[in-house]
C-alpha atoms as a PDB file:
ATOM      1  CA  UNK A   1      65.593 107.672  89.774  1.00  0.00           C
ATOM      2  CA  UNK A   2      66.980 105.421  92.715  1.00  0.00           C
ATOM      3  CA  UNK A   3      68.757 107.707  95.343  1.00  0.00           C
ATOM      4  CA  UNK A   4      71.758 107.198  97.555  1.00  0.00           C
ATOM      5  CA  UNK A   5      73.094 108.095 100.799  1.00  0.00           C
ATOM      6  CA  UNK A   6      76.947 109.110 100.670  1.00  0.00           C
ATOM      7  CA  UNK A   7      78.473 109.061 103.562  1.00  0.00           C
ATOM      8  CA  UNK A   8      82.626 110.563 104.018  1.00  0.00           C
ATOM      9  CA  UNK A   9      84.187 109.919 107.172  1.00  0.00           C
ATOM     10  CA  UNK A  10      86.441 111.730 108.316  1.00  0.00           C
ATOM     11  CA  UNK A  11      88.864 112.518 111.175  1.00  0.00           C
ATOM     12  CA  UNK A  12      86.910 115.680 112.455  1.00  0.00           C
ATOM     13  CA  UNK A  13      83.649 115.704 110.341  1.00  0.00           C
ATOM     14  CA  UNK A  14      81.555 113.474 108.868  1.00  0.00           C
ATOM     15  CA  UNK A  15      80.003 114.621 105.726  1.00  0.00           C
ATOM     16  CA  UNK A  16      76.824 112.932 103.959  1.00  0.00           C
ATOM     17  CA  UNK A  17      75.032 113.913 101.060  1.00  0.00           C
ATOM     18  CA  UNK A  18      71.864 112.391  99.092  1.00  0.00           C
ATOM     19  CA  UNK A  19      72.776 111.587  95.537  1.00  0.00           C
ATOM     20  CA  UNK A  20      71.501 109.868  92.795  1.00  0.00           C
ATOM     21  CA  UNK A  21      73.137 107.775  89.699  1.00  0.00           C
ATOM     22  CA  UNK A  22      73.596 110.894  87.914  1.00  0.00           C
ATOM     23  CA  UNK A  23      76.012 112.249  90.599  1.00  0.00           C
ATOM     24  CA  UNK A  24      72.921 115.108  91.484  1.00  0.00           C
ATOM     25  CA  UNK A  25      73.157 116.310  95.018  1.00  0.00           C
ATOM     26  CA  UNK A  26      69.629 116.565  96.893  1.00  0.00           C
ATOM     27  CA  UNK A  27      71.006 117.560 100.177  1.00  0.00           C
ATOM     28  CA  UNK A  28      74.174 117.963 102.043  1.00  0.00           C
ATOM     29  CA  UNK A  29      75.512 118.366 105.706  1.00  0.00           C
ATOM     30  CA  UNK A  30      77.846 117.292 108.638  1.00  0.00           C
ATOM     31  CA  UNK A  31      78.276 116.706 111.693  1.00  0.00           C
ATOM     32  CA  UNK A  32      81.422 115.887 114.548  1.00  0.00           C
ATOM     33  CA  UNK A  33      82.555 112.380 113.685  1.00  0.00           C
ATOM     34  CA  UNK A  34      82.029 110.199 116.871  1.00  0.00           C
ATOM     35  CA  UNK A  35      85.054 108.884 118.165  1.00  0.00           C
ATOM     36  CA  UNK A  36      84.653 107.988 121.731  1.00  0.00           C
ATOM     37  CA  UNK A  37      83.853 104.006 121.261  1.00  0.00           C
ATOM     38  CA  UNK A  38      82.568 101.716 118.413  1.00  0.00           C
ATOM     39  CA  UNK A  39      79.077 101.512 119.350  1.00  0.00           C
ATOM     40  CA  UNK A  40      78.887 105.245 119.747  1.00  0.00           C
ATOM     41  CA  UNK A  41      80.296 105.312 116.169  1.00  0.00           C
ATOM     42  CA  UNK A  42      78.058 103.065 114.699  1.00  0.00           C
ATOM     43  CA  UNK A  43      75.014 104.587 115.578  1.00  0.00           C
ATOM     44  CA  UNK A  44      76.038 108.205 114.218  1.00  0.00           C
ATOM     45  CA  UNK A  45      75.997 106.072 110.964  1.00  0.00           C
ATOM     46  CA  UNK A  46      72.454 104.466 111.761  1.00  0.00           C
ATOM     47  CA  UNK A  47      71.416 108.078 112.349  1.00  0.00           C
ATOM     48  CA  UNK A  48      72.233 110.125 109.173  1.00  0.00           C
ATOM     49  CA  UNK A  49      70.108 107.157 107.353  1.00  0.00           C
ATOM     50  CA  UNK A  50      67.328 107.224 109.634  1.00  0.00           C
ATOM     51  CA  UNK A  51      67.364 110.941 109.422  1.00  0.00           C
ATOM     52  CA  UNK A  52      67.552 111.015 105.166  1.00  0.00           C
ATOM     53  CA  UNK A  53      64.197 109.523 104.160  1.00  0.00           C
ATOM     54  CA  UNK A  54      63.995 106.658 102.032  1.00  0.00           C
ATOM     55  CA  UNK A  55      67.369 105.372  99.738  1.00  0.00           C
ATOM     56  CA  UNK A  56      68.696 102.261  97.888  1.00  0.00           C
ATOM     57  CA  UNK A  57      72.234 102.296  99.672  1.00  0.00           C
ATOM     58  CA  UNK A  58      74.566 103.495 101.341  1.00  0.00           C
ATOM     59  CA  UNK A  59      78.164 104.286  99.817  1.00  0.00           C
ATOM     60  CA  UNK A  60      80.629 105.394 102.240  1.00  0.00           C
ATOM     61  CA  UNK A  61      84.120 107.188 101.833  1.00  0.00           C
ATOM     62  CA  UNK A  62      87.121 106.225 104.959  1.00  0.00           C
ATOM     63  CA  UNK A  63      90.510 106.324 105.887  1.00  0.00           C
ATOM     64  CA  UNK A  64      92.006 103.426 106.394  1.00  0.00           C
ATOM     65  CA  UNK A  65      93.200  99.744 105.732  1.00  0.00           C
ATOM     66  CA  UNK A  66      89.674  98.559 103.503  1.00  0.00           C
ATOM     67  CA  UNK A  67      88.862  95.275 101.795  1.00  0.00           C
ATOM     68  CA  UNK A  68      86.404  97.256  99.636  1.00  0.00           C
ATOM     69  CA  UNK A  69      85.135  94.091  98.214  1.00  0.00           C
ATOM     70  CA  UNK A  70      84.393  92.207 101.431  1.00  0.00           C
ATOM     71  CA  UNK A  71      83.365  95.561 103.791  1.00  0.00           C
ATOM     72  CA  UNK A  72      86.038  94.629 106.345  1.00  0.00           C
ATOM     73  CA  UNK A  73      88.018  97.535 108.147  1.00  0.00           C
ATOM     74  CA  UNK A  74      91.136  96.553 109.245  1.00  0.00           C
ATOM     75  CA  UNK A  75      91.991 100.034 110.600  1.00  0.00           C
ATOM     76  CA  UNK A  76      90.484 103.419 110.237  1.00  0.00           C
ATOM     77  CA  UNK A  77      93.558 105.458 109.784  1.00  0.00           C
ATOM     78  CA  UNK A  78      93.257 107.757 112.945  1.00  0.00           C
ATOM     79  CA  UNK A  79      89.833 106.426 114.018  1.00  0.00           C
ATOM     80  CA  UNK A  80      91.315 103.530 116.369  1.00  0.00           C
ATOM     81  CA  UNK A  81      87.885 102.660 117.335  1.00  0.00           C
ATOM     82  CA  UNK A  82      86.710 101.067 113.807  1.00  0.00           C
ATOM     83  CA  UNK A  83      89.596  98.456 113.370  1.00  0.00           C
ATOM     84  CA  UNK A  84      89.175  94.565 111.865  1.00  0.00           C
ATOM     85  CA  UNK A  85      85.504  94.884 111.963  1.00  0.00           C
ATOM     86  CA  UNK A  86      83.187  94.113 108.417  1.00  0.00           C
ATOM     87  CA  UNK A  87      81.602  97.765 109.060  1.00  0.00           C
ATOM     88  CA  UNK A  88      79.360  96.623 105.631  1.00  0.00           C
ATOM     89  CA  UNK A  89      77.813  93.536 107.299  1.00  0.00           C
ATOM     90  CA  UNK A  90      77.380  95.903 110.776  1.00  0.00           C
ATOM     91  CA  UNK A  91      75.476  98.388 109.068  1.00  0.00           C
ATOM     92  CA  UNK A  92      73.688  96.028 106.448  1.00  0.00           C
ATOM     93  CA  UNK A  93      71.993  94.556 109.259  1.00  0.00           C
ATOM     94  CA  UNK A  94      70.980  97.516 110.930  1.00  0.00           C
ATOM     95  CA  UNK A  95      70.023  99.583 107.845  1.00  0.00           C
ATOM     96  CA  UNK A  96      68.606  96.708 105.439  1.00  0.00           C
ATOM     97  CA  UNK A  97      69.738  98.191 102.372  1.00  0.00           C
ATOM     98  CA  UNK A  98      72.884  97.521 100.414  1.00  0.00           C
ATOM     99  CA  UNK A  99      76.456  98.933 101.835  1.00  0.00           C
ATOM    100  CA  UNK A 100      79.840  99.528 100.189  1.00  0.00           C
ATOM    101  CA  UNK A 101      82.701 101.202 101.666  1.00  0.00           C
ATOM    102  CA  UNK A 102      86.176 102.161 100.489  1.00  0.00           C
ATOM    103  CA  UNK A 103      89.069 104.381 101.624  1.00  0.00           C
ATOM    104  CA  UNK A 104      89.202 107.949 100.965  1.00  0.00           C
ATOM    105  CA  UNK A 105      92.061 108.231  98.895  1.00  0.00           C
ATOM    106  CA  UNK A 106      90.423 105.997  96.400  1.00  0.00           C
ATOM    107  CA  UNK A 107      87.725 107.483  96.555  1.00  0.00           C
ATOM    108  CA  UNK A 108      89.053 110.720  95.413  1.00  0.00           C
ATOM    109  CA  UNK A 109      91.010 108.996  92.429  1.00  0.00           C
ATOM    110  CA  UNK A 110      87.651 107.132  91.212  1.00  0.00           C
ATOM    111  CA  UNK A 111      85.366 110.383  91.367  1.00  0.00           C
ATOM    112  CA  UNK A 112      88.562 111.946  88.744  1.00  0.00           C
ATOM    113  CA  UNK A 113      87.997 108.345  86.667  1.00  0.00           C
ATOM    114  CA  UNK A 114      84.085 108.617  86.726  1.00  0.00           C
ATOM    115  CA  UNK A 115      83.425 112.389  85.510  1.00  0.00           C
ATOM    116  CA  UNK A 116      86.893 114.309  86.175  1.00  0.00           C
ATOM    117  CA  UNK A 117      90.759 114.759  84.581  1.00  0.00           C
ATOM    118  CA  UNK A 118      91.326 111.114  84.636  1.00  0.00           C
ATOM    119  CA  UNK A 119      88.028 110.291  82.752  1.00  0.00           C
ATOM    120  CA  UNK A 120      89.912 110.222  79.429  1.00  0.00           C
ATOM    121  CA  UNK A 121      92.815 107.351  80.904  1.00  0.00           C
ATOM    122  CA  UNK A 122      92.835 103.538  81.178  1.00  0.00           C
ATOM    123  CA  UNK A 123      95.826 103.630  83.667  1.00  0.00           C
ATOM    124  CA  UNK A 124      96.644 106.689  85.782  1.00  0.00           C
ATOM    125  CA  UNK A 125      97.273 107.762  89.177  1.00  0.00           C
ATOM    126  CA  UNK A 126      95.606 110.186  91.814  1.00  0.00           C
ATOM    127  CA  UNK A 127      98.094 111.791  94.151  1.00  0.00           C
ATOM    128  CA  UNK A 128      95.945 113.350  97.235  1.00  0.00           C
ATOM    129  CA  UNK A 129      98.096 115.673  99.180  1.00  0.00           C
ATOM    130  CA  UNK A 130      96.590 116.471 102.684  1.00  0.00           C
ATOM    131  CA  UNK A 131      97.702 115.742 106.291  1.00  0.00           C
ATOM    132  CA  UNK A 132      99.714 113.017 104.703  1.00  0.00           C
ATOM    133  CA  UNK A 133      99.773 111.300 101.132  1.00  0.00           C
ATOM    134  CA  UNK A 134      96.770 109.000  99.700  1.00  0.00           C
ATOM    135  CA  UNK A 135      96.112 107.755  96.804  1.00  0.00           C
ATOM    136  CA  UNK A 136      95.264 105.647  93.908  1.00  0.00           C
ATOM    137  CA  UNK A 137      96.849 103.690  91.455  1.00  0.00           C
ATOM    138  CA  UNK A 138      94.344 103.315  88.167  1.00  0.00           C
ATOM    139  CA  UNK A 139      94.566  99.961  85.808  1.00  0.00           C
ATOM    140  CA  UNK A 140      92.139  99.735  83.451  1.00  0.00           C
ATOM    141  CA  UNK A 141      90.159 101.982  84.850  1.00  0.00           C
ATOM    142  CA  UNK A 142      89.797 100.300  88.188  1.00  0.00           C
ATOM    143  CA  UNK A 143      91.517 100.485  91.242  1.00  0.00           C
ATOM    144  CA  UNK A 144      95.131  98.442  92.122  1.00  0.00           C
ATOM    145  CA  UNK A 145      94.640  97.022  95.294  1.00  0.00           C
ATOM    146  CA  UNK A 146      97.630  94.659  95.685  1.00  0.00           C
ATOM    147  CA  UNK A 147      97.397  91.676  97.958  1.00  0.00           C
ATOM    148  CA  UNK A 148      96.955  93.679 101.389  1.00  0.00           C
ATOM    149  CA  UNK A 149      94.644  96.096 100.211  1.00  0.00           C
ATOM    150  CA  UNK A 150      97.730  98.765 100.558  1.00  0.00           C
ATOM    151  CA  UNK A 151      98.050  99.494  96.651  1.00  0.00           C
ATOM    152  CA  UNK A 152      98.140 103.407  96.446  1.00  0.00           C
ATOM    153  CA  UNK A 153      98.928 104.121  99.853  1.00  0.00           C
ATOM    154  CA  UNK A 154     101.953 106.116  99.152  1.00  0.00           C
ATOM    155  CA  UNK A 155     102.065 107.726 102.640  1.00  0.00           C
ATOM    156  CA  UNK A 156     104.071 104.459 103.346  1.00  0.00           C
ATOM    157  CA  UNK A 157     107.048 105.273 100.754  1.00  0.00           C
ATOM    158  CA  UNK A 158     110.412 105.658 102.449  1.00  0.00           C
ATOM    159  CA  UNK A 159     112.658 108.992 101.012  1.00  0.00           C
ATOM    160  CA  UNK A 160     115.696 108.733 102.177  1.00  0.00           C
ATOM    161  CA  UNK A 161     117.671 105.690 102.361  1.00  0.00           C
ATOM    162  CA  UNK A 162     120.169 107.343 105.061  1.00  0.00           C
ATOM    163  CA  UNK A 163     117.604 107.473 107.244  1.00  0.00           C
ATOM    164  CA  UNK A 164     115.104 104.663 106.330  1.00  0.00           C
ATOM    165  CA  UNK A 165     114.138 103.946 110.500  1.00  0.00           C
ATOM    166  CA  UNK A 166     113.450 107.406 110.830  1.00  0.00           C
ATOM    167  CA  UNK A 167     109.635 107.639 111.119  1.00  0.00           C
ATOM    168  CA  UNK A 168     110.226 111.280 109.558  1.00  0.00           C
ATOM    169  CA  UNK A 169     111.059 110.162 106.547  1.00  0.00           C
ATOM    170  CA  UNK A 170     108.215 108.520 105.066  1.00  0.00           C
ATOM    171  CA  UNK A 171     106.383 110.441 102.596  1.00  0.00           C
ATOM    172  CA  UNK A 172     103.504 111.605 104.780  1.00  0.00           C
ATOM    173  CA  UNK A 173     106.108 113.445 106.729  1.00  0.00           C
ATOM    174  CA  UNK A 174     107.707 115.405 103.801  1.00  0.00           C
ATOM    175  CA  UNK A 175     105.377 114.964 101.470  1.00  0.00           C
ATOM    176  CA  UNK A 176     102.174 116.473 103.419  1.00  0.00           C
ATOM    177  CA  UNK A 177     100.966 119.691 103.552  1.00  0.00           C
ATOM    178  CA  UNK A 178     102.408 119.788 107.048  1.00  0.00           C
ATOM    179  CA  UNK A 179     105.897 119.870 105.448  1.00  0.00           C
ATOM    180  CA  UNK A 180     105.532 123.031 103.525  1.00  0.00           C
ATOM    181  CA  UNK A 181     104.083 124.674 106.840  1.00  0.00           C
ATOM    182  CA  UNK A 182     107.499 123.688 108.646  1.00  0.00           C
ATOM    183  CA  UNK A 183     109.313 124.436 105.962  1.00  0.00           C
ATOM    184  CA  UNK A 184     108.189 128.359 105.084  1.00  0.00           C
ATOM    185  CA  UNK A 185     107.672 128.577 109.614  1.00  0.00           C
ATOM    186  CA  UNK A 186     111.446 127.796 109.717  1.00  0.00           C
ATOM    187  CA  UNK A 187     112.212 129.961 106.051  1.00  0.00           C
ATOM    188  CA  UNK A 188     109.793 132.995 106.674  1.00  0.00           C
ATOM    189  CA  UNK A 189     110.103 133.826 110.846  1.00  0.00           C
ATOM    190  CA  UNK A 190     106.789 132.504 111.164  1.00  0.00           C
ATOM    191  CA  UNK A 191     105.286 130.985 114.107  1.00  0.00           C
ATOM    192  CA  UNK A 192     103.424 127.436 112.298  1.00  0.00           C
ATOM    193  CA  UNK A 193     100.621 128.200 114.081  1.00  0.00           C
ATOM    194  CA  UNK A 194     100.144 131.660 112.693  1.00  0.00           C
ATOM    195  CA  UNK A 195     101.064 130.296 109.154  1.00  0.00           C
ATOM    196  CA  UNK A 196      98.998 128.747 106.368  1.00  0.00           C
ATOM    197  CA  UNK A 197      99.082 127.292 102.350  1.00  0.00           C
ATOM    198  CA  UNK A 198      97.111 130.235 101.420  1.00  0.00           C
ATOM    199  CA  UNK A 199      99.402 132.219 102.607  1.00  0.00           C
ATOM    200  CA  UNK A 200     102.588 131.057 101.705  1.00  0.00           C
ATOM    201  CA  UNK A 201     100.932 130.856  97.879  1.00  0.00           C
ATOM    202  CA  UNK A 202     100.428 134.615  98.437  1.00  0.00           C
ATOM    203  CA  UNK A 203     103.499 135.940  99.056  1.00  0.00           C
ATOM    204  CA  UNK A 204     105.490 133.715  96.912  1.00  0.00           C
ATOM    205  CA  UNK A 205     102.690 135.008  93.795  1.00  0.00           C
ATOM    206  CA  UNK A 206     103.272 138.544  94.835  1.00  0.00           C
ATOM    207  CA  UNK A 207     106.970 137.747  94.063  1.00  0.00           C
ATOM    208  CA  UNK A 208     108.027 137.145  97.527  1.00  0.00           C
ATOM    209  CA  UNK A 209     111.359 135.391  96.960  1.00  0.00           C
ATOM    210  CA  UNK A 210     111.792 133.173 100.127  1.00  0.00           C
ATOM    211  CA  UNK A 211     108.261 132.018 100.129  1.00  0.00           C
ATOM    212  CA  UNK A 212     108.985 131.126  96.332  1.00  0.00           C
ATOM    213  CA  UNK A 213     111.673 129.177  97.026  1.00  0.00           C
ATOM    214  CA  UNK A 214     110.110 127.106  99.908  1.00  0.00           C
ATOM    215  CA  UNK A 215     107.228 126.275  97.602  1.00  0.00           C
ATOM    216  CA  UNK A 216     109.719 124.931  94.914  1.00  0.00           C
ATOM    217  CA  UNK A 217     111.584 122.809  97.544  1.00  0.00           C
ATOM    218  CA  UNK A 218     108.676 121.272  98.779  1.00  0.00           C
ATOM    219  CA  UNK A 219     107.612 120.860  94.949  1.00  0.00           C
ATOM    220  CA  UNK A 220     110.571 119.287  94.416  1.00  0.00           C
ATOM    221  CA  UNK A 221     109.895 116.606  96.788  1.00  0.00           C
ATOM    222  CA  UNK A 222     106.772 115.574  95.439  1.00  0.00           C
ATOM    223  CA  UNK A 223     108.323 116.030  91.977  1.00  0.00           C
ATOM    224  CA  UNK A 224     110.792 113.021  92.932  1.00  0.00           C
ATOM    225  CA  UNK A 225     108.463 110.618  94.229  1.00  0.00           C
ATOM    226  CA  UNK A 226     105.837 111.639  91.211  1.00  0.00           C
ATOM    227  CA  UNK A 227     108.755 110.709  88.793  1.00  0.00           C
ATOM    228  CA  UNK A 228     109.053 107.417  90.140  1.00  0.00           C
ATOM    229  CA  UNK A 229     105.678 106.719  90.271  1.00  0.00           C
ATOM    230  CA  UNK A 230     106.067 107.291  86.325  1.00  0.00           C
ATOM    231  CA  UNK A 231     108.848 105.138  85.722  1.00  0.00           C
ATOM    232  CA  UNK A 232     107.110 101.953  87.927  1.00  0.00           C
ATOM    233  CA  UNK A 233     103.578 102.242  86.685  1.00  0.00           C
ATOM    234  CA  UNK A 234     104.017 104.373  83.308  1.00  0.00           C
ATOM    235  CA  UNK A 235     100.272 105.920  83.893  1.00  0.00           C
ATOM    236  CA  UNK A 236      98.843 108.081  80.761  1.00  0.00           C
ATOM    237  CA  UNK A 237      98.219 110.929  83.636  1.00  0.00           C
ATOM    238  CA  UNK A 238      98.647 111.947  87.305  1.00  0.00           C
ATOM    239  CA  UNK A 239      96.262 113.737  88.942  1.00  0.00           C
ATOM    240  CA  UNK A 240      97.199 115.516  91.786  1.00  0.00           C
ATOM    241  CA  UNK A 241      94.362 116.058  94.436  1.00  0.00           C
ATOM    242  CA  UNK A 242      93.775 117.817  97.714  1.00  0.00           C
ATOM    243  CA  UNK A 243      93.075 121.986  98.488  1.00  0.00           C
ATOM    244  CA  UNK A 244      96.731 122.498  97.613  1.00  0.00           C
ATOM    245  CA  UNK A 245      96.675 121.275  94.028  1.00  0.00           C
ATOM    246  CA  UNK A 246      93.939 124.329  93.150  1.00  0.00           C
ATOM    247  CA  UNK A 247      97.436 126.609  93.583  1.00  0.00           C
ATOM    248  CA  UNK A 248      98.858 126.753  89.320  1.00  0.00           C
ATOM    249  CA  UNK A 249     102.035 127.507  90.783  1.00  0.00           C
ATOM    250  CA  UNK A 250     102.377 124.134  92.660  1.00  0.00           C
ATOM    251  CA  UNK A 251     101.574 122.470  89.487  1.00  0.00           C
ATOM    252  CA  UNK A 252     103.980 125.101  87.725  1.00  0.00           C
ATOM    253  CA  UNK A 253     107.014 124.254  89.809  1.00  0.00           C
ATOM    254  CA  UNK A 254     106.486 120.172  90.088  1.00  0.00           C
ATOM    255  CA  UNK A 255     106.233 120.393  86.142  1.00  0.00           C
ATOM    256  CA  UNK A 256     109.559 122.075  86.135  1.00  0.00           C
ATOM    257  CA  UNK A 257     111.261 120.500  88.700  1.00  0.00           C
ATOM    258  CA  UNK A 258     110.269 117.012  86.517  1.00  0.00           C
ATOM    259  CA  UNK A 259     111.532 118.317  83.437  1.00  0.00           C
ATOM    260  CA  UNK A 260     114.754 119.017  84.914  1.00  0.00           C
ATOM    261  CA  UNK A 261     114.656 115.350  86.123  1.00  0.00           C
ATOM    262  CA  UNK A 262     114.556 114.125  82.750  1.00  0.00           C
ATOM    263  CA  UNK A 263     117.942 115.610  81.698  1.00  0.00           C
ATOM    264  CA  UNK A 264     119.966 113.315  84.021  1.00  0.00           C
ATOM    265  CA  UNK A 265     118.794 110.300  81.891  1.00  0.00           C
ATOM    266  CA  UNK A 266     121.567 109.175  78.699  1.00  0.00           C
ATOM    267  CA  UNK A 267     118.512 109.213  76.312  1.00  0.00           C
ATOM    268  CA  UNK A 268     114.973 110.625  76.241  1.00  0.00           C
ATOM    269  CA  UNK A 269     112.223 109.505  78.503  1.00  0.00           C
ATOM    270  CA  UNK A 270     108.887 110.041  79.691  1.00  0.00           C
ATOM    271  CA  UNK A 271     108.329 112.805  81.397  1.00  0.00           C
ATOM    272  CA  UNK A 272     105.138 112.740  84.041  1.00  0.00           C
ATOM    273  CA  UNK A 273     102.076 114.636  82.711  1.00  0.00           C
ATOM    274  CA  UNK A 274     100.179 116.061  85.723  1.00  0.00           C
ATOM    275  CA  UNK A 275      97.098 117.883  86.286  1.00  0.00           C
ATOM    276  CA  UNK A 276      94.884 118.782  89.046  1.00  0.00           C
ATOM    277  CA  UNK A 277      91.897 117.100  90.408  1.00  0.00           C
ATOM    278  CA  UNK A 278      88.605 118.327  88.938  1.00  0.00           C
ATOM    279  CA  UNK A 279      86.751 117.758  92.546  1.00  0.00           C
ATOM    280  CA  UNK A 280      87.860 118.681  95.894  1.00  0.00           C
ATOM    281  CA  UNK A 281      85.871 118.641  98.827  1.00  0.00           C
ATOM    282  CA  UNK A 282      82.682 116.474  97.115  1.00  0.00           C
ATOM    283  CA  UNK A 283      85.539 114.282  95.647  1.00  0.00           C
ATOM    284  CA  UNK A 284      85.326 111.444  98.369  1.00  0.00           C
ATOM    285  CA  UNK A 285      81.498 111.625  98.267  1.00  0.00           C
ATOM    286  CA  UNK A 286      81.449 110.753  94.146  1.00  0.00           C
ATOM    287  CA  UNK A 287      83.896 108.793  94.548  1.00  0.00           C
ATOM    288  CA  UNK A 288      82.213 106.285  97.194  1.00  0.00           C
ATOM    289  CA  UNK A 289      78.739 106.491  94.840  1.00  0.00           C
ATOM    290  CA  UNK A 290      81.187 105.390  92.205  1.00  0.00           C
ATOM    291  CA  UNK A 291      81.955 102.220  94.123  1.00  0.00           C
ATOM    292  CA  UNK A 292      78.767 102.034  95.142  1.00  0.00           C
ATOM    293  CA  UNK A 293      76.735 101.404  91.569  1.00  0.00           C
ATOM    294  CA  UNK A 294      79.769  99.473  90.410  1.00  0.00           C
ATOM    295  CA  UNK A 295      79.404  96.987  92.920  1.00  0.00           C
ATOM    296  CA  UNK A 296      75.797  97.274  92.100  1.00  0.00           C
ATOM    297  CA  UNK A 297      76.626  96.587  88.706  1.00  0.00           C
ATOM    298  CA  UNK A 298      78.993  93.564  89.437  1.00  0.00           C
ATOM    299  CA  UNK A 299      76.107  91.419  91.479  1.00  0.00           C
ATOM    300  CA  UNK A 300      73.884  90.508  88.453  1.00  0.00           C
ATOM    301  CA  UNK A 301      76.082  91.040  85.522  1.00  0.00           C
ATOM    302  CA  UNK A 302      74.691  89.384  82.630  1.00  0.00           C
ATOM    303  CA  UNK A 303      78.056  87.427  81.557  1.00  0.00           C
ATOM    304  CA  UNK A 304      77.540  85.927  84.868  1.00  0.00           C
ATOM    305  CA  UNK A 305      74.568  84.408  84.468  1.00  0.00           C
ATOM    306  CA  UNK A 306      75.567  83.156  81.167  1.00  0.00           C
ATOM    307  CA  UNK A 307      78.328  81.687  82.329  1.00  0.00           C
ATOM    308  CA  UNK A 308      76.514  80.078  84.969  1.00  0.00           C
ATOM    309  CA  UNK A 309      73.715  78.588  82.482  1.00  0.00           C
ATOM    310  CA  UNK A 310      76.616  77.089  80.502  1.00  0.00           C
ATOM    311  CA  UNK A 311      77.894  75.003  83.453  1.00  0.00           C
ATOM    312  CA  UNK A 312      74.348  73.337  83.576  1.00  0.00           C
ATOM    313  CA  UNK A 313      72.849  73.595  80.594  1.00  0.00           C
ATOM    314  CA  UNK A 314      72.765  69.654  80.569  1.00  0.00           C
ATOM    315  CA  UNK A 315      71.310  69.269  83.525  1.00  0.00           C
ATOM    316  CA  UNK A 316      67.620  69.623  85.092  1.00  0.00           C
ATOM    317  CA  UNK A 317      68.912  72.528  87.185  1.00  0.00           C
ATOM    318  CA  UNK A 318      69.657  74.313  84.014  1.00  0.00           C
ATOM    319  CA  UNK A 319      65.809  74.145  83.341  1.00  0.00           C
ATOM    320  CA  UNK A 320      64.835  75.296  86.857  1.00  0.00           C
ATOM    321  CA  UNK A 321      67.420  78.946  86.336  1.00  0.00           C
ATOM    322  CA  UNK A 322      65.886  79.112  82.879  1.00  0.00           C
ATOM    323  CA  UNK A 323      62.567  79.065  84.729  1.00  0.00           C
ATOM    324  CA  UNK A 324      63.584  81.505  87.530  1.00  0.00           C
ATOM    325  CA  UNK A 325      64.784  83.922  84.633  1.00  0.00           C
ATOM    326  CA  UNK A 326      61.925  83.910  82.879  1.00  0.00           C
ATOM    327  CA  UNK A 327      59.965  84.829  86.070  1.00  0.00           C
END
């Protein structure tokens, strides 16, 4: 069985794994993502696949503006250093063996569409909640994109209308786990530094009535952008991803707060079915081997080749294929 060489990169670690088609783990590690220059960068990639034997690819998981289909980078999120480069052709040529790469967020959604709670929907959505918001929106079982390659990254949606030029305001900012730690500092008497998720989750499930009631604020505000998420794309499911979403009363409270949503509507709609992710810290891994044997998949497809025998079946270089094919 062919084995690959997963790569996630990430803002302070890169992690790398050896897998195979079967989504089988032979090894796994990480080391301090290099961020000093591009070059520097580049050959910490050229290094975990010297250092991993013999494999048929490399998939790789990022943050950032990604032309999955063409390998070009036009940003790496908070990696400055890997912007408008085509980091597939770069390492292609260094490693001689295929490369795919696509951002993180999508990653995470495709791993739930290959083997996890979204592997029952055509269309559905993956809501990562981290430092900020990623994502990915699910048609037909394969990514939305959109014309920019920004499709999914809801970090970008605006929240309040008052204050649309306030940078705050985007959904990154009060949507990330970064909020809830303000909010229960600020609720609680907290220092943020001293104060954590797991922690907050603790107190408010010991019945800790403050802490409760920051969680369901902050719930709330995911609840409202999750809503309209439902009404623009109408998926079968959401999946909500990140360490946060492996709290049941998270889940709990945005399932409430959407319910109560629905009752400001004249007549009966949709409500927003939600669920957790099934994977959480291998989820940008599968994901990336995911994109990996698809595009595998897409280079000879059969169809293709048919298609392409049609357009010159007439003609002697119809033969010559046939010929080729045949070996």
């Amino acid at each position: 069985m062919k084995k690959y060489l997963v790569i996630d990169i990430g803002g302070t670690f890169t992690k790398y794994a050896v897998m195979d088609e079967s989504c089988r783990f032979y090894s796994k590690d990480k080391i301090e993502t290099v961020k000093s220059d591009l070059e520097g960068f580049i050959e910490m990639l050229v290094r975990i696949y010297e250092s991993t034997g013999e494999v048929s690819g490399i998939a790789i998981s990022s943050a950032g503006m990604i032309d999955s289909e063409t390998g070009f980078m036009y940003n790496g999120g908070s990696l400055f250093m890997i912007k408008n480069i085509n980091l597939v052709e770069i390492l292609e040529h260094r490693c001689h063996v295929p490369v795919t790469v696509e951002n993180d967020a999508r990653c995470a959604g495709l791993a739930e569409v290959w083997k996890g709670a979204l592997s029952d929907c055509r269309n559905s959505i993956a809501l990562i909640i981290g430092t900020a918001i990623g994502g990915a929106v699910v048609v037909d079982r394969k990514v939305l994109k959109g014309k920019n390659c920004m499709a999914g990254e809801f970090s970008y949606i605006l929240t309040n209308a008052k204050k649309a030029d306030d940078k705050d305001q985007i959904f990154a900012v009060t949507g990330g786990m970064p909020a809830l730690l303000h909010l229960a500092s600020a609720r609680l008497g907290i220092p943020e530094v001293e104060i954590t998720g797991e922690m907050i989750f603790s107190r408010a499930n010991c019945g800790e009535q403050e802490a409760l009631a920051c969680i369901r604020q902050y719930a709330r505000a995911l609840a409202v952008q999750i809503n309209n998420l439902q009404f623009i794309f109408d998926p079968e499911k959401i999946a909500i991803g990140g360490g946060v979403s492996e709290q049941p009363l998270l889940l709990q409270l945005i399932r409430e707060e959407l319910r109560s949503f629905s009752e400001v509507y004249p007549y009966p709609v949709p409500v927003a079915e939600i669920t957790n992710c099934r994977f959480f810290n291998d989820s940008n891994l599968i994901g990336a081997l995911y994109v990996h044997l698809k595009a595998q998949e897409e280079e000879i497809r059969p169809e293709r080749v048919r298609e392409l025998l049609d357009l010159v079946k007439n003609r002697r270089e119809g033969e010559y294929l046939r010929a080729l094919l045949r070996g």
